[in-house]
Structure formats: C-alpha cells, structure tokens
C-alpha atoms as a PDB file:
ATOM      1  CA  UNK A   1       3.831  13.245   7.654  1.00  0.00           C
ATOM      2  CA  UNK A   2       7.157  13.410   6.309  1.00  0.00           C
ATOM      3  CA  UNK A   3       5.819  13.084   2.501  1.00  0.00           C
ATOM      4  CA  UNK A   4       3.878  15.177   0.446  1.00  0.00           C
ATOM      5  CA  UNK A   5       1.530  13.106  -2.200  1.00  0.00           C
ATOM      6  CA  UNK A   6       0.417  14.134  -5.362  1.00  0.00           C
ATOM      7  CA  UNK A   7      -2.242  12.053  -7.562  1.00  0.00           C
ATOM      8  CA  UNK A   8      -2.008  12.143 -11.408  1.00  0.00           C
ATOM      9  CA  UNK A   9      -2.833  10.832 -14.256  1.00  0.00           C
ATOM     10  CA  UNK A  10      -0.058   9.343 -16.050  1.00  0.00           C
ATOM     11  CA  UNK A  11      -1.477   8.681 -19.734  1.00  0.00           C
ATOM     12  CA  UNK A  12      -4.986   7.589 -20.872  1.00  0.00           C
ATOM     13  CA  UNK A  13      -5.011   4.198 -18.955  1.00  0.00           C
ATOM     14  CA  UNK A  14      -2.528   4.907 -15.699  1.00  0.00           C
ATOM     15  CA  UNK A  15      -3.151   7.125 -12.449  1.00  0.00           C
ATOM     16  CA  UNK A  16      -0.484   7.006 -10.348  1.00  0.00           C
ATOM     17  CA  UNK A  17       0.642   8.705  -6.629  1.00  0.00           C
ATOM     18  CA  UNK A  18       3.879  10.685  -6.733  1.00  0.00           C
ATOM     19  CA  UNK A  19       5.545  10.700  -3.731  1.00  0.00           C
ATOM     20  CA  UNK A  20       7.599  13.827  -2.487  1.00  0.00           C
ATOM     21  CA  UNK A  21      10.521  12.592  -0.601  1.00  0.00           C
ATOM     22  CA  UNK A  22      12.240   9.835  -1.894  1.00  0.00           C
ATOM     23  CA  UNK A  23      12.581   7.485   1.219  1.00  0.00           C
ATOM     24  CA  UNK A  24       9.232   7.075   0.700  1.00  0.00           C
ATOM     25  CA  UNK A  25       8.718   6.057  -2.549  1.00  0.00           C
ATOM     26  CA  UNK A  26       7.412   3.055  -1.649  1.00  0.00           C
ATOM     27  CA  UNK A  27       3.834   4.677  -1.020  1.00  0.00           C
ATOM     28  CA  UNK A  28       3.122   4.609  -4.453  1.00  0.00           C
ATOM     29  CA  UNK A  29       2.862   0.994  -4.446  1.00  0.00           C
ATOM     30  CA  UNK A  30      -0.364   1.464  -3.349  1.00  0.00           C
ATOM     31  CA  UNK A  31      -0.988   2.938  -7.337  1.00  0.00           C
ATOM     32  CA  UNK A  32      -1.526  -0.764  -8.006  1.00  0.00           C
ATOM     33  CA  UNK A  33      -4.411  -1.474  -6.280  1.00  0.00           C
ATOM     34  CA  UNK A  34      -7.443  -0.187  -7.910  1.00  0.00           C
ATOM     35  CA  UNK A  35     -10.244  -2.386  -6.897  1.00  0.00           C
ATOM     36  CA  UNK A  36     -12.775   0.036  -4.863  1.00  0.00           C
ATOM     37  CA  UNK A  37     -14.005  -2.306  -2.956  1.00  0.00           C
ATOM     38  CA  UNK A  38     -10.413  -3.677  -1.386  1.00  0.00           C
ATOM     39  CA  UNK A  39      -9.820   0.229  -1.074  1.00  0.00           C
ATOM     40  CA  UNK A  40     -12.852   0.745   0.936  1.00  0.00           C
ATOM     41  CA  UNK A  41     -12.165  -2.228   2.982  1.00  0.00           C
ATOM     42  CA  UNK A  42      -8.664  -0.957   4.036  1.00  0.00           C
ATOM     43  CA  UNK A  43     -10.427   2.221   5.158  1.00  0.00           C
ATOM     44  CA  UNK A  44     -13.014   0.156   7.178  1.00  0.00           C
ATOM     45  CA  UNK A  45     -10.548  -1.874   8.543  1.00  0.00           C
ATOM     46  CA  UNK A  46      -8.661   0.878   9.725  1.00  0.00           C
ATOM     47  CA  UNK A  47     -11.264   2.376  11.263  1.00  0.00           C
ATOM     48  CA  UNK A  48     -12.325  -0.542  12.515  1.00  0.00           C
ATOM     49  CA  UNK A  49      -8.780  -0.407  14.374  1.00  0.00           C
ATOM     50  CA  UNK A  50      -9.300   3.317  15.746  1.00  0.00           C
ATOM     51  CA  UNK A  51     -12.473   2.644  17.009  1.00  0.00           C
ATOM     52  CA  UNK A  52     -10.942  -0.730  18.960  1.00  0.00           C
ATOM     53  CA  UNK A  53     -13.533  -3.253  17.203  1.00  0.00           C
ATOM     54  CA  UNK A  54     -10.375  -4.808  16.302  1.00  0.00           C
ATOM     55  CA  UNK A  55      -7.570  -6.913  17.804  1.00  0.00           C
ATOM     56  CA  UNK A  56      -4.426  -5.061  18.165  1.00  0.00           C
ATOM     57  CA  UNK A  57      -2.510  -8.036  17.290  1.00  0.00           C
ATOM     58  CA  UNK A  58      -4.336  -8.683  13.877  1.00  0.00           C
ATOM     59  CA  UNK A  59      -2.714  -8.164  10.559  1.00  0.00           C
ATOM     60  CA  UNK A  60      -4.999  -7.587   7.111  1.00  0.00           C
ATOM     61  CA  UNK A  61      -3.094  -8.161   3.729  1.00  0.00           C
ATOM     62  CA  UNK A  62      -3.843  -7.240   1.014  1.00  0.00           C
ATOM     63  CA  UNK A  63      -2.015  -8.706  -2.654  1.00  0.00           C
ATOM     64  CA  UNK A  64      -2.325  -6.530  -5.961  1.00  0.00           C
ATOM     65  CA  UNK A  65      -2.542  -8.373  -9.593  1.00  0.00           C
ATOM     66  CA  UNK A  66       1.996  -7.575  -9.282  1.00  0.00           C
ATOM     67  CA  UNK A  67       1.906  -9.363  -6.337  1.00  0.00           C
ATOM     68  CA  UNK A  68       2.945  -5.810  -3.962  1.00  0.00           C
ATOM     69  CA  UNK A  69       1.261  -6.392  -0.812  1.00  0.00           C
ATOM     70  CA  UNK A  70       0.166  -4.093   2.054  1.00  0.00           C
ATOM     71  CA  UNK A  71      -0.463  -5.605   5.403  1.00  0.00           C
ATOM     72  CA  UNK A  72      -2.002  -3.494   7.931  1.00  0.00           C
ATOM     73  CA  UNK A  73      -2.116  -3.413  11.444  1.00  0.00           C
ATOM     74  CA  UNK A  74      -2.996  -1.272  14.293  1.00  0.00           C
ATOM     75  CA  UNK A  75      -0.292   0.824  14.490  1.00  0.00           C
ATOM     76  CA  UNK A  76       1.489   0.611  10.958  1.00  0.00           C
ATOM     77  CA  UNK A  77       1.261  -0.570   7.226  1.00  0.00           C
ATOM     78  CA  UNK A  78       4.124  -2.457   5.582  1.00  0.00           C
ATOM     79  CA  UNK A  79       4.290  -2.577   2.174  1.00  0.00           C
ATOM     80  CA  UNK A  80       6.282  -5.439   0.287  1.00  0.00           C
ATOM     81  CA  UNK A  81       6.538  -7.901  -2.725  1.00  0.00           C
ATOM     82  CA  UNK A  82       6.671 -11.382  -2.802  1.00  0.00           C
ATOM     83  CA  UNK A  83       9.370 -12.525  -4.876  1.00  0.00           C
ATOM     84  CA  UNK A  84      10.312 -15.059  -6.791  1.00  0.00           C
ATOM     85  CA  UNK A  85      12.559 -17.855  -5.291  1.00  0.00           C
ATOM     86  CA  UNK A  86      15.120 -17.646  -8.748  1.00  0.00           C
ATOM     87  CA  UNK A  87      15.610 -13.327  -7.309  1.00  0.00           C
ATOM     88  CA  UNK A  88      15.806 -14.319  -3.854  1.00  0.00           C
ATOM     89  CA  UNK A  89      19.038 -16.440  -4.997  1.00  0.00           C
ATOM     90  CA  UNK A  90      20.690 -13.116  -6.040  1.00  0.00           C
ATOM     91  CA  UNK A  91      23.245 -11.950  -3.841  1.00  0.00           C
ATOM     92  CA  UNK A  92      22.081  -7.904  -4.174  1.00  0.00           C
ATOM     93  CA  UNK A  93      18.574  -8.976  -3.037  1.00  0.00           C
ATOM     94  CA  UNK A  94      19.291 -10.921  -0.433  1.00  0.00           C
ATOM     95  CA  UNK A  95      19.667  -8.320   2.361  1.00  0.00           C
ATOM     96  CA  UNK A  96      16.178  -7.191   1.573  1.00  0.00           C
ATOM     97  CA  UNK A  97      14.530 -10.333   1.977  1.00  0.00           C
ATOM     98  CA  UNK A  98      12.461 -12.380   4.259  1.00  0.00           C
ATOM     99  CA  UNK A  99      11.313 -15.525   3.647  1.00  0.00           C
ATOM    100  CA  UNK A 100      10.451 -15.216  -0.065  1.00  0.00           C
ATOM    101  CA  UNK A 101       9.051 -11.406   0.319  1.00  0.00           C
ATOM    102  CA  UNK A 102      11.108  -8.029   0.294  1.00  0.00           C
ATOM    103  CA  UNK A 103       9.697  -5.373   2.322  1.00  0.00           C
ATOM    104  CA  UNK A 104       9.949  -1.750   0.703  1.00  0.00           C
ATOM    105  CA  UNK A 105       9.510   0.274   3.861  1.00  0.00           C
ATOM    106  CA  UNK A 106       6.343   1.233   6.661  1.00  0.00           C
ATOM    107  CA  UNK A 107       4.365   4.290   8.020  1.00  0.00           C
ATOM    108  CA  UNK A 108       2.554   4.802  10.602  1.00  0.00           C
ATOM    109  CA  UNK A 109      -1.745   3.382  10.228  1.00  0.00           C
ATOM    110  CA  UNK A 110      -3.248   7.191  10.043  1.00  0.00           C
ATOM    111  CA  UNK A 111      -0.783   8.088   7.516  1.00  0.00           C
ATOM    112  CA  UNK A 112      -2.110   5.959   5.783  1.00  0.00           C
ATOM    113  CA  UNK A 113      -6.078   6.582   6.166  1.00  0.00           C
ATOM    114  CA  UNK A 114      -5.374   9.637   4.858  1.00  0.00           C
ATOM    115  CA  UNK A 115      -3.570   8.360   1.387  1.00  0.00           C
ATOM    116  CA  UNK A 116      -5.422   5.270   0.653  1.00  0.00           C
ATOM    117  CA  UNK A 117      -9.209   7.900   1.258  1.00  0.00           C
ATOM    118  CA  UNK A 118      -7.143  10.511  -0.752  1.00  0.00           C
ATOM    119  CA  UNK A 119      -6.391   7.073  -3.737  1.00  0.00           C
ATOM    120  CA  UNK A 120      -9.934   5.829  -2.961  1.00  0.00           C
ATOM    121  CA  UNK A 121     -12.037   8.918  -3.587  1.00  0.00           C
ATOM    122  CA  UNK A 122      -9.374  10.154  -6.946  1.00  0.00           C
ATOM    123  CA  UNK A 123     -10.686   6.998  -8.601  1.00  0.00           C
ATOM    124  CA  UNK A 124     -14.205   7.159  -7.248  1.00  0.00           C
ATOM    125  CA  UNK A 125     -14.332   9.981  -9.245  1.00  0.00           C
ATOM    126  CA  UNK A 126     -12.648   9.381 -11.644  1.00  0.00           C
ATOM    127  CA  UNK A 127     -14.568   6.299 -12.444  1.00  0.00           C
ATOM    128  CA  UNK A 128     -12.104   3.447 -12.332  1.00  0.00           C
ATOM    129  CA  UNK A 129     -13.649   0.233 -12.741  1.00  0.00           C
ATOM    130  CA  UNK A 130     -13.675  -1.768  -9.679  1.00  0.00           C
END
C-alpha cells in the first residue's frame, strides 16, 4: 500500500480515518459508512470474490446517508459521489464527472479488505450503533 491509515476519534460523536498521503484522501470516504452490517457485507463480499464464489464481472455498491458511494469489484473499489445535476452544470466540475457521479479515485480490492476490517472492527468496539 502506498497509504498509511490512522483511525481516530474526532470529537464525542465523529470517528474518522486519516489518510497518510494525500492522493489518497479519498479513503476516508469510507468514514461515512457506519452501518455494521453493510461493513460486514463488504468484507463478505470480498471474500466472496477471493474465494471465486463470485462473478468477476459483478459490481456491489454501496450509497452512504451523503450519498459517497463505493462500488466494489473483483479487482478494485471506486469510490465516488453522486452529484447533483445544478453542480454538474459547473464548469470546474465538469472534468470530474460521469453521468451525474464524480469519482474521487480507486485501489486495488485487498487494499481494501484490510481498511474497511481495520473501520469495521474500530467501531465494533467501539460500539457504534449499527
């Protein structure tokens, strides 16, 4: 990995993942999911993809409460944010777009195993409500 994560807690009511190198920022999206349940799932699903139950070709999405999404496949997740058609009008945002989402950036499927057990098990224990 290219990144170095850190989980923290923020103030009384926010957790968040810090995200060493900048370019990958975007990792920290995944702060805004906090449903166990959906975390667990992405695990499964991933594993589900190592252990070839799963069709290579087949995408899994998943949309926070901000509307961030992370869509995972076999080989990488791509995180994103659907945006609003009055911003996609905007000439700075339009290089970032496609078709009514913006995608912040992607890293490679076990990367990402590793942060989203790493965000599953912080809140796990840190009893989050799910």
């Amino acid at each position: 990995m290219s990144y170095k994560i850190e989980i923290k807690k923020i103030n009384d009511w926010r957790d968040s993942i810090i995200v060493s190198n900048q370019n990958f920022s975007f990792i920290s999206k995944l702060d805004s999911f906090h449903n166990l349940d959906d975390l667990k799932s992405m695990i499964d699903i991933i594993i589900s993809y190592q252990n070839d139950e799963k069709n290579e070709a087949e995408i899994t999405e998943y949309i926070s409460n901000i509307d961030s999404f992370i869509r995972i496949s076999k080989n990488k997740v791509c995180f994103g944010q659907y945006i609003d058609e009055n911003l996609a009008e905007l000439e700075e945002f339009k290089k970032f777009l496609d078709e009514g989402e913006k995608i912040f950036g992607i890293i490679p499927t076990k990367d990402f195993l590793y942060i989203v057990r790493e965000w599953f098990e912080y809140l796990k224990h840190n009893n989050k409500p799910c």
